[in-house]
Protein backbone atom coordinates (compact mmCIF):
# COMPACT_ATOMS: atom_id res chain seq x y z
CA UNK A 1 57.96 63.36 78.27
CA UNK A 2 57.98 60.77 75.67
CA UNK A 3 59.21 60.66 72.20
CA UNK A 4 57.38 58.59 69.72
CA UNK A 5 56.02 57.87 66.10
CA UNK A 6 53.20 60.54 65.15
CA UNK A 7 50.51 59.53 63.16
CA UNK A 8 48.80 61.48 60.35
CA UNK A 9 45.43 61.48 63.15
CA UNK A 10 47.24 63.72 65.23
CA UNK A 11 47.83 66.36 62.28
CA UNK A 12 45.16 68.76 63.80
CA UNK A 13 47.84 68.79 66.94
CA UNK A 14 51.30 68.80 64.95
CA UNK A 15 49.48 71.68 62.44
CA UNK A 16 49.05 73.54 65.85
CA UNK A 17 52.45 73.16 67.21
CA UNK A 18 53.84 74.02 63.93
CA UNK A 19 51.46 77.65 63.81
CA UNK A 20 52.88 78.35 67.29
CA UNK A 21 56.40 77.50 66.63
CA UNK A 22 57.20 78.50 62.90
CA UNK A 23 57.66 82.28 62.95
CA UNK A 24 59.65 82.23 59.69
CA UNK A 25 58.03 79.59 57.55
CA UNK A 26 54.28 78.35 56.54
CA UNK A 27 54.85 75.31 58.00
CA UNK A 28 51.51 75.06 59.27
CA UNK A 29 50.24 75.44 55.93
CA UNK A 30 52.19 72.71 54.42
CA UNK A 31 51.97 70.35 57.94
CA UNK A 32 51.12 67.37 56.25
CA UNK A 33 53.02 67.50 53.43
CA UNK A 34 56.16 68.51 55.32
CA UNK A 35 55.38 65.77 57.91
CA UNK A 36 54.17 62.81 56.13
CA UNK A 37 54.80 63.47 52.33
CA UNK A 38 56.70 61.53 50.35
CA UNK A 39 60.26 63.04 48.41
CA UNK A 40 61.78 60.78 45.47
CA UNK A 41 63.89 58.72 47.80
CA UNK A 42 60.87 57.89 49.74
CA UNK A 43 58.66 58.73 52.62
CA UNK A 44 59.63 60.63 56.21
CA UNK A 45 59.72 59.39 59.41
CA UNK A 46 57.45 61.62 61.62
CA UNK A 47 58.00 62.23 65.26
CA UNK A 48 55.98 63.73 68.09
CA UNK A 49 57.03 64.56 71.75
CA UNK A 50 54.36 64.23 74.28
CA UNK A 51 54.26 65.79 77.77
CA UNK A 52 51.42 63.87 79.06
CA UNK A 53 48.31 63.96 76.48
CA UNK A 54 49.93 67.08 75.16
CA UNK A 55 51.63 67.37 71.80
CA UNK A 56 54.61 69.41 72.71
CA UNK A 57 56.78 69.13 69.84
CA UNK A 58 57.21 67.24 66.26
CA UNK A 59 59.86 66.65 63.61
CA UNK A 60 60.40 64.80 60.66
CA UNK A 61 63.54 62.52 59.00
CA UNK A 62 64.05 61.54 56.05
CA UNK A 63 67.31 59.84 54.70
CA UNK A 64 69.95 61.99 55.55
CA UNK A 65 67.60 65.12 55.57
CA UNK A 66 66.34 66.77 59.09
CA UNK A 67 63.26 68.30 56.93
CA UNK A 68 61.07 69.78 59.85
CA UNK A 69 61.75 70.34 63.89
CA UNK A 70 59.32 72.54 66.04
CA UNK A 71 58.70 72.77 70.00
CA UNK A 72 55.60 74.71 71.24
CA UNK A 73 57.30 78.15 72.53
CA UNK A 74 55.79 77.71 76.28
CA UNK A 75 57.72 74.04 75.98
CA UNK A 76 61.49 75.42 75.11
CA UNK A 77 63.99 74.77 77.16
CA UNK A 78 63.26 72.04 78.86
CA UNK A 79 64.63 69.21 76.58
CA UNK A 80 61.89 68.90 74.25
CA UNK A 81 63.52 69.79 71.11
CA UNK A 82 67.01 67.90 72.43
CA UNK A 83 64.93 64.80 72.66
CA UNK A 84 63.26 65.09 69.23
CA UNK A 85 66.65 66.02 67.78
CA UNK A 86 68.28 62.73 69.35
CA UNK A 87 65.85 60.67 67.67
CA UNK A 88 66.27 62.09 64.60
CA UNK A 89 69.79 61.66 64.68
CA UNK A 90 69.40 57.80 65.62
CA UNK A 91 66.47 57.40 63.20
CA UNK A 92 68.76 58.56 60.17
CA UNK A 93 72.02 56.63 61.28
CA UNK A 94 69.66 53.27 61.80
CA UNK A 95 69.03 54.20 57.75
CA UNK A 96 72.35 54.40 57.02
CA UNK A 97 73.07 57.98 57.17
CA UNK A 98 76.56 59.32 58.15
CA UNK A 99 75.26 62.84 57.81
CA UNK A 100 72.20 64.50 58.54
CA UNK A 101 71.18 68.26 56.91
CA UNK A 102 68.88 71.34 57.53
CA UNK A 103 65.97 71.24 55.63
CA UNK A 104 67.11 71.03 52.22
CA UNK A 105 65.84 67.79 50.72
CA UNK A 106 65.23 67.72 47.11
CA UNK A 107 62.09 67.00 46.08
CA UNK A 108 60.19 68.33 49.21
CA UNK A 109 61.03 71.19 51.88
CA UNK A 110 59.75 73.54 53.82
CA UNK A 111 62.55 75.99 52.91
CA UNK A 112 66.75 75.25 51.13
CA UNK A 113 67.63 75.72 54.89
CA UNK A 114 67.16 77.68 58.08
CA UNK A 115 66.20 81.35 57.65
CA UNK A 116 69.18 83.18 58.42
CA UNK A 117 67.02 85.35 60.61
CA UNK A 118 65.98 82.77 62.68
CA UNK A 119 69.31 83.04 65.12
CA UNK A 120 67.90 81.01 67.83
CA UNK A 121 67.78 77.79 66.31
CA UNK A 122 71.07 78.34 64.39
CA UNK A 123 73.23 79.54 67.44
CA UNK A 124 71.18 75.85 69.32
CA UNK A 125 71.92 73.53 66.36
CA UNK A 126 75.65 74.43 66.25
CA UNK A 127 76.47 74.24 70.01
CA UNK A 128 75.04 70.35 69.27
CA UNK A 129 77.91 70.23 66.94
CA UNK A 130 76.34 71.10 63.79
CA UNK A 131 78.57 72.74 61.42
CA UNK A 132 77.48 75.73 59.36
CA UNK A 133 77.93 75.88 55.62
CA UNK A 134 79.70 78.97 53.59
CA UNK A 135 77.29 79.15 50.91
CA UNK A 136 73.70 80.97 51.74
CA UNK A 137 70.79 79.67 49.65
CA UNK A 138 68.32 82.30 48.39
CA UNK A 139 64.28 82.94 47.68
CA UNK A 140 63.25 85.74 46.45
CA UNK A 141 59.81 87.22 46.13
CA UNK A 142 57.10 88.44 43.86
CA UNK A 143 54.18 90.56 43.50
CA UNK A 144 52.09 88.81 41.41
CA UNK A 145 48.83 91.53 41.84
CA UNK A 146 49.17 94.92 40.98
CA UNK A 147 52.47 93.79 38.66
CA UNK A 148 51.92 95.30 35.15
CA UNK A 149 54.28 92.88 34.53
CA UNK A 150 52.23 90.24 35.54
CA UNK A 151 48.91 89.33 33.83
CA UNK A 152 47.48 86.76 31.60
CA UNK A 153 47.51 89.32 28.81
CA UNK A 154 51.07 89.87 28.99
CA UNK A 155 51.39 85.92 29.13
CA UNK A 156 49.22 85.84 26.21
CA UNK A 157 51.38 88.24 24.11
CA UNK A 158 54.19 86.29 25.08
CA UNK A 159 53.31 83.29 23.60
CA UNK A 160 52.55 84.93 20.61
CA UNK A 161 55.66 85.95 19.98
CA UNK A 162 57.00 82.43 20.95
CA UNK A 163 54.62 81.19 18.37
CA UNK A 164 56.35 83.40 15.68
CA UNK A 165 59.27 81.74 16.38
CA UNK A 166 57.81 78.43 15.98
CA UNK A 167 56.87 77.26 19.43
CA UNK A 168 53.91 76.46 20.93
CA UNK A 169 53.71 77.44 24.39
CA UNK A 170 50.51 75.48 26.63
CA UNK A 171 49.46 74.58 29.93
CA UNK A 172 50.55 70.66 30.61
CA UNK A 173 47.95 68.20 30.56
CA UNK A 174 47.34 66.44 34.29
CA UNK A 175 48.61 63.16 32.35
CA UNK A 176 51.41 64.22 30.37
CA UNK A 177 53.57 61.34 31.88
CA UNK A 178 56.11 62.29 27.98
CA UNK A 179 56.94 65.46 30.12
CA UNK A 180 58.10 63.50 32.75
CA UNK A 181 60.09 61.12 31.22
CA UNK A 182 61.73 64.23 29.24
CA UNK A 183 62.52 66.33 31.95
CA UNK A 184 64.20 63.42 33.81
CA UNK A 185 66.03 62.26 30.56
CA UNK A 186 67.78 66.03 30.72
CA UNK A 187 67.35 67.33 34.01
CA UNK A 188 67.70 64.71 36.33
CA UNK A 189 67.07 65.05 39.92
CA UNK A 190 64.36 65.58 41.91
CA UNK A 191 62.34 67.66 38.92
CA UNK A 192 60.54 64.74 37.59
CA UNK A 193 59.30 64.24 41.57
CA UNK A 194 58.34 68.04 41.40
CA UNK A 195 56.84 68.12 38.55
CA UNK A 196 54.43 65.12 38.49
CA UNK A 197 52.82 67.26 41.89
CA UNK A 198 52.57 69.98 40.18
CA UNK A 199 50.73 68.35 37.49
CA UNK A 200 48.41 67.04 39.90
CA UNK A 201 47.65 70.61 41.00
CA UNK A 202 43.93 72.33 39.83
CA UNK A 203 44.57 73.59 37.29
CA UNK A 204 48.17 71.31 36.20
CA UNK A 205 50.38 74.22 37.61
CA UNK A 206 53.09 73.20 34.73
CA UNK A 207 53.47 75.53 31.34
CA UNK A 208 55.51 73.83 28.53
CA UNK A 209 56.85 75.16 24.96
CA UNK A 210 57.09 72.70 22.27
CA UNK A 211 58.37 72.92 18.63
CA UNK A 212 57.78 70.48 16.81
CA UNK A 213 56.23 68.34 18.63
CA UNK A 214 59.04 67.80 21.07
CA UNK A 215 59.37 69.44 24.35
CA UNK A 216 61.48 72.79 24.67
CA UNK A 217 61.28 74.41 27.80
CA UNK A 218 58.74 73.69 31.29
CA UNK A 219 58.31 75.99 34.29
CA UNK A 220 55.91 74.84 37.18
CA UNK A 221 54.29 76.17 40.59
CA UNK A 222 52.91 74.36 43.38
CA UNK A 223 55.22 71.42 42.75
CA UNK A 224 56.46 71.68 46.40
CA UNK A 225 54.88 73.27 49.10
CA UNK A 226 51.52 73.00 47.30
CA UNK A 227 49.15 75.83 48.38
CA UNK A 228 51.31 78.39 48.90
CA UNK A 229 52.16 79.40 45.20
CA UNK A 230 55.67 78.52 44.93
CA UNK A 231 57.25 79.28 41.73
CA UNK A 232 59.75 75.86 40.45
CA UNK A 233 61.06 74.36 39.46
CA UNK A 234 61.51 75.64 35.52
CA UNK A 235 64.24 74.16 32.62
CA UNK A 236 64.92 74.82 28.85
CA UNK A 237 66.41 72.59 26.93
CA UNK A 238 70.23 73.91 26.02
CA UNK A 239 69.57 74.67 22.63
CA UNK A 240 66.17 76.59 22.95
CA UNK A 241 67.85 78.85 25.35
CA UNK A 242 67.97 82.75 24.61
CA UNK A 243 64.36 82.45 22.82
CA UNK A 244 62.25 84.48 25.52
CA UNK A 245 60.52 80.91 26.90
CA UNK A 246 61.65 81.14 30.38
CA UNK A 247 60.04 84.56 30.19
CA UNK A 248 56.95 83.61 28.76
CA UNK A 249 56.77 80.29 30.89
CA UNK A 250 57.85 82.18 34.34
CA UNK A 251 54.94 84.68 33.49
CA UNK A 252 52.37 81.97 33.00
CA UNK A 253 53.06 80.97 36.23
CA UNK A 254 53.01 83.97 38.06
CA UNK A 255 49.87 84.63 36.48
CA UNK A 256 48.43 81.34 37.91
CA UNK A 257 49.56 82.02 41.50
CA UNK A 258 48.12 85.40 40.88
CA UNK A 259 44.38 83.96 41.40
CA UNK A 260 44.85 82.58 44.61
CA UNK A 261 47.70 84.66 46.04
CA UNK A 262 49.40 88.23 46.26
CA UNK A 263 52.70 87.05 45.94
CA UNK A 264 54.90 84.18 44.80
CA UNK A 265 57.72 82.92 46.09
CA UNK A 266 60.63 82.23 43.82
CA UNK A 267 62.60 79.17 45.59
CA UNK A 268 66.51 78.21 45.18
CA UNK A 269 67.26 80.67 42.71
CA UNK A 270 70.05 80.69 40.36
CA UNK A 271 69.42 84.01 37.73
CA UNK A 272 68.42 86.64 40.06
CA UNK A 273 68.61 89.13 37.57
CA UNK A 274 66.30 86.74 35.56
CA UNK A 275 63.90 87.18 37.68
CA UNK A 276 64.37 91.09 38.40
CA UNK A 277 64.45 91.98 35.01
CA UNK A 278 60.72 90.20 34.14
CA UNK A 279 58.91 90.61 36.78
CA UNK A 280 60.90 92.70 39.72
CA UNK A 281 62.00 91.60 43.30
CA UNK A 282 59.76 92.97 45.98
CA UNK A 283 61.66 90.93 48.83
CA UNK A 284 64.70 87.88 49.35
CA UNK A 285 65.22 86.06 51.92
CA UNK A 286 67.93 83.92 52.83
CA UNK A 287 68.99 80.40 54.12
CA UNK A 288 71.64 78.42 55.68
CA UNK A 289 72.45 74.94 55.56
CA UNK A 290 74.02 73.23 58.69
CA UNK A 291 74.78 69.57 58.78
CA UNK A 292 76.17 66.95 61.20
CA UNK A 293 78.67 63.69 60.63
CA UNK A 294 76.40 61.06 62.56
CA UNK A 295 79.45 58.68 63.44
């Protein structure tokens, strides 16, 4: 076996490996993204494991972030996925790490951790000494077709109503670099990184409000995991809050995602009830977050 740097020609291969192995996330969907993307602190360091011309496994590292480790089913158990883990682990402590995480780096996952469902790779990780966290992360799901709730006419009369309160409610322009540089004035974070994808998305897959000129409230799709209609990340300015925009925003969205998919997937939530009350929760799911002190 050999462990090595995988280049973006052998995507075909990881995208593979990734269908096979991935029964809880789109990874496959999202290979090249997940595996060679960049996040805001900078871009990943993809791996591959090779059992003689063979493409067995692949992960990716980046900072102190484990974002993406899969082994071809017919290849578990026989050190694949210890090997790819090991370099990981020295790949992120030769960056300076002292701790590596599951999954969860801002800016650009696959998922805010492991799928709690996914009890093989959990019970794995922590007999290597990773250490499980308290707090569950959740996603939660939405029908976008066949919603009444959900249409461009109920988007429309939305922003009408915004409008009689004196905003203006739009889709963002692919150059709106202002938003950017607003959002990261008040938000912070990795939403600026988000954001300026989902701008780059066809159609922009950001909605803003605006009074006055000056920028109110955003919500986005396809920001991360670009593709597969994922709903985020979405801010209102502290005193525009209460005013119906994160409504009207999150249903301009959903409408969007809508064209291309039958559901969209709400990720990281805070509200829940937000998004029960304007649209309704068809399914959650649920994630945990393990991490390791490197040493």
């Amino acid at each position: 076996m050999r462990i090595g740097p995988l280049e973006r020609s052998s995507l075909a291969e990881a995208t593979a490996v990734l269908a096979a192995a991935c029964a809880f996330d789109r990874a496959a969907e999202v290979a090249d993204e997940k595996l060679f993307g960049d996040a805001p602190g900078g871009a990943p360091r993809a791996l591959g494991a090779w059992r003689g011309d063979a493409l067995t496994g692949v992960a990716a590292v980046a900072g102190n972030r484990l974002r993406l480790l899969a082994v071809t089913p017919t290849m578990r158990g026989q050190g694949v996925g210890t090997a790819l883990l090991a370099a990981c682990i020295e790949s992120a402590r030769t960056a300076g790490a002292s701790t590596l995480r599951t999954l969860d780096q801002p800016g650009n996952y696959l998922a805010p951790g492991i799928d709690e469902r996914n009890t093989e790779v959990l019970a794995w990780l922590e007999r290597r000494g990773w250490r499980r966290h308290a707090d569950l992360r959740s996603n939660v799901v939405i029908d976008v077709r066949g919603n009444p709730r959900v249409s461009e006419d109920r988007a429309a009369q939305l922003a009408l109503s915004a409008a009689d309160r004196g905003y203006q409610l739009r889709r963002a322009r692919a150059d709106e670099r202002p938003l950017l540089d607003a959002v990261a004035a008040e938000f912070a974070g990795a939403w600026p990184f988000e954001l300026a994808r989902a701008l780059a998305f066809d159609p922009p897959g950001v909605h803003v409000a605006l009074r006055d000129g000056v920028y109110c409230a955003f919500a986005a799709h396809d920001g991360n995991n670009r593709g597969l209609g994922w709903f985020g990340p979405t801010g209102t300015w502290p005193a525009h809050r209460g005013r119906g925009l994160g409504e009207a925003l999150l249903v301009a969205c959903l409408a969007d995602v809508a064209v291309h998919h039958p559901r969209c997937e709400v990720a990281w939530i805070g509200p829940r009830a937000f998004y029960d009350k304007v649209a309704g929760i068809a399914d959650e799911r649920r994630f945990v977050v393990l991490s390791r002190e490197l040493g």
